[in-house]
Protein backbone atom coordinates (compact mmCIF):
# COMPACT_ATOMS: atom_id res chain seq x y z
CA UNK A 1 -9.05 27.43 17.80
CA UNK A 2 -6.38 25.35 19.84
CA UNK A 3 -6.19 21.87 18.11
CA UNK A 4 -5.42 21.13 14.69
CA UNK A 5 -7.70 19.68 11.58
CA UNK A 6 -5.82 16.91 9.06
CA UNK A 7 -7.90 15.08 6.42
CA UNK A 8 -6.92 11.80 5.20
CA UNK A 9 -8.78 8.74 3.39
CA UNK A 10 -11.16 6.81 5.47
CA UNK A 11 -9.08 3.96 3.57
CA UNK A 12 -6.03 4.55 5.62
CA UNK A 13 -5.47 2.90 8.77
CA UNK A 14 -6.73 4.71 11.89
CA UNK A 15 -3.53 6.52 13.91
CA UNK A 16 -3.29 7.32 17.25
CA UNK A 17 -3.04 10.98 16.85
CA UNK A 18 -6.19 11.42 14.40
CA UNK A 19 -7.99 13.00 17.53
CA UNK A 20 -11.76 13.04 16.56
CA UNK A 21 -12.48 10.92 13.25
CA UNK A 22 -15.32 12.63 11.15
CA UNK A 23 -16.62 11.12 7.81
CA UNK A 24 -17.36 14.30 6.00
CA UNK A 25 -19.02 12.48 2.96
CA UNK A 26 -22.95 12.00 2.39
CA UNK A 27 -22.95 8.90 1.07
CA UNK A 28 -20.91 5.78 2.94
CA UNK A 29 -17.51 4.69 1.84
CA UNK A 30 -17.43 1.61 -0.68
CA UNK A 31 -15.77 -1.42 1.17
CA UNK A 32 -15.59 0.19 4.31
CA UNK A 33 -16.98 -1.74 7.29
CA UNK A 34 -18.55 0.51 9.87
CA UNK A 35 -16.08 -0.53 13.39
CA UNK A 36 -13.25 -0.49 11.01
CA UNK A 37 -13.71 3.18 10.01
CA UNK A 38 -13.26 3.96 14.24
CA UNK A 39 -15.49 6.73 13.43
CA UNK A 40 -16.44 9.52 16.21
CA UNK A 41 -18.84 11.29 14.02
CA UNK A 42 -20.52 11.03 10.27
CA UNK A 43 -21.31 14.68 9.82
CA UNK A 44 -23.20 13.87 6.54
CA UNK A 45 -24.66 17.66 6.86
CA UNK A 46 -21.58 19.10 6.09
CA UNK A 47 -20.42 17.60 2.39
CA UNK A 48 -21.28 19.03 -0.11
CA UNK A 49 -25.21 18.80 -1.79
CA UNK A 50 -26.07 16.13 -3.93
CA UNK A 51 -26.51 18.73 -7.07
CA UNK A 52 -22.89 20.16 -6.06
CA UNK A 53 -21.01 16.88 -5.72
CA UNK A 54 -22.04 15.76 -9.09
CA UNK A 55 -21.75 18.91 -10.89
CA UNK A 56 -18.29 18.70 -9.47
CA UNK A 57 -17.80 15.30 -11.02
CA UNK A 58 -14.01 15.39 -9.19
CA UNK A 59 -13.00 17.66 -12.41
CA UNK A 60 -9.63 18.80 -11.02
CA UNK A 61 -10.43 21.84 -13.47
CA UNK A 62 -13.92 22.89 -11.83
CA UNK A 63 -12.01 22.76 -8.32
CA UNK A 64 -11.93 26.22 -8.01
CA UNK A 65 -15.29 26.96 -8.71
CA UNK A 66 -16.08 24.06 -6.33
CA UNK A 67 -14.32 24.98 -3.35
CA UNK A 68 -16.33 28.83 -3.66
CA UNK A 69 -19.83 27.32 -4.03
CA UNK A 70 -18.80 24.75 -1.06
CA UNK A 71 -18.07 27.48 0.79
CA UNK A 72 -21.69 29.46 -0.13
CA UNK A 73 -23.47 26.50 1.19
CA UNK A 74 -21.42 25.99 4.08
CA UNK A 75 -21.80 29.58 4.92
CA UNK A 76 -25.63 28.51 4.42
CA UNK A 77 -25.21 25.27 7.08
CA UNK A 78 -23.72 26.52 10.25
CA UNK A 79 -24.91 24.29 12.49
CA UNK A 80 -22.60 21.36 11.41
CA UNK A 81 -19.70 24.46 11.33
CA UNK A 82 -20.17 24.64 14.86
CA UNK A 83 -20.67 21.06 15.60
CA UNK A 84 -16.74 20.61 14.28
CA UNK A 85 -15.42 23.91 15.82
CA UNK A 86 -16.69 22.49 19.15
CA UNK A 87 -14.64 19.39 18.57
CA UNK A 88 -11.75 21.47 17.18
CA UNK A 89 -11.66 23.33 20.91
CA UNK A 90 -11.61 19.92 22.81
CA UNK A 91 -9.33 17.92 20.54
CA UNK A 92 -7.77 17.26 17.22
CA UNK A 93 -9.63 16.50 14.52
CA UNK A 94 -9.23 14.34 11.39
CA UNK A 95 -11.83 14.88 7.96
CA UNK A 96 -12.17 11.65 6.17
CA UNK A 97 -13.22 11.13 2.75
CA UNK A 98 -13.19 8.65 0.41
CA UNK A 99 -12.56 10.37 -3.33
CA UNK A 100 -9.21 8.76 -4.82
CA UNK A 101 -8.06 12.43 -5.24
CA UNK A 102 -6.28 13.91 -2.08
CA UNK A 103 -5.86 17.41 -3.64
CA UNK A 104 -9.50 17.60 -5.08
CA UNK A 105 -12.22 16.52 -2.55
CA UNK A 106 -14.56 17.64 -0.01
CA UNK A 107 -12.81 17.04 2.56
CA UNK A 108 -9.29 19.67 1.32
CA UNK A 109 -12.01 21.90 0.54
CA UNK A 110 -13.33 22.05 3.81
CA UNK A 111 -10.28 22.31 5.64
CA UNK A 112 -9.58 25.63 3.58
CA UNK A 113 -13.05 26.65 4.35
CA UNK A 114 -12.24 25.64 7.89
CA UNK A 115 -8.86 27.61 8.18
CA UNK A 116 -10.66 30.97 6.20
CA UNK A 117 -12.54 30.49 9.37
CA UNK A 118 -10.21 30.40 12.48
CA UNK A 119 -9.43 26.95 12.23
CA UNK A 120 -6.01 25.27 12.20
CA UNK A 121 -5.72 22.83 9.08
CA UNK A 122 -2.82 20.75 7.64
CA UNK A 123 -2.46 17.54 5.35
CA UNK A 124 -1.90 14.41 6.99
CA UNK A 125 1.16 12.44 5.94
């Protein structure tokens, strides 16, 4: 795919090497003025549905079971899919979420969904 996809909390501080910033969440981050999130994209189509996200809860146990029906509706939703490999072959992306937990959201979900896919993923530091 060329560039590489991190994922980091919409809470941390913008960097100069996040490439293209994309909120993957549906619903707008809590406390989180719009210019300050230096967003390039809000790609609410890709999170997950409303009926998933809750059933999910962020149960570190259901995580599993999660990330494979995440990945049913994604493989449901390609348009937004190809909206983010387009970016991916023009720059470096960053996901951003806003869940507390950084191994059970969305957004490390979708970067494993991502990589399954011919994407390049890693954690930002």
């Amino acid at each position: 795919m060329g560039h590489t996809i991190r994922i980091k909390r919409i809470y941390e501080a913008p960097a100069s090497d996040d490439g293209a910033r994309v909120l993957v969440d549906r619903i707008w981050p809590r406390g989180v003025k719009r210019d300050d999130a230096r967003l390039d994209l809000w790609l609410k189509d890709i999170a997950p549905s409303t009926e998933l996200r809750k059933w999910f809860g962020h149960e570190p146990e259901r995580f599993a079971e999660f990330k494979r029906r995440y990945g049913k509706e994604l493989d449901g939703n390609p348009d937004p899919v190809a909206q983010l490999r387009e970016l991916a072959q023009r720059r470096d992306l960053t996901l951003l979420y806003s869940a507390h937990d950084e191994r059970h959201n969305q957004a490390v979900a979708l970067a494993e969904y991502l990589g399954e896919h011919g994407f390049r993923a890693e954690r930002a530091d």
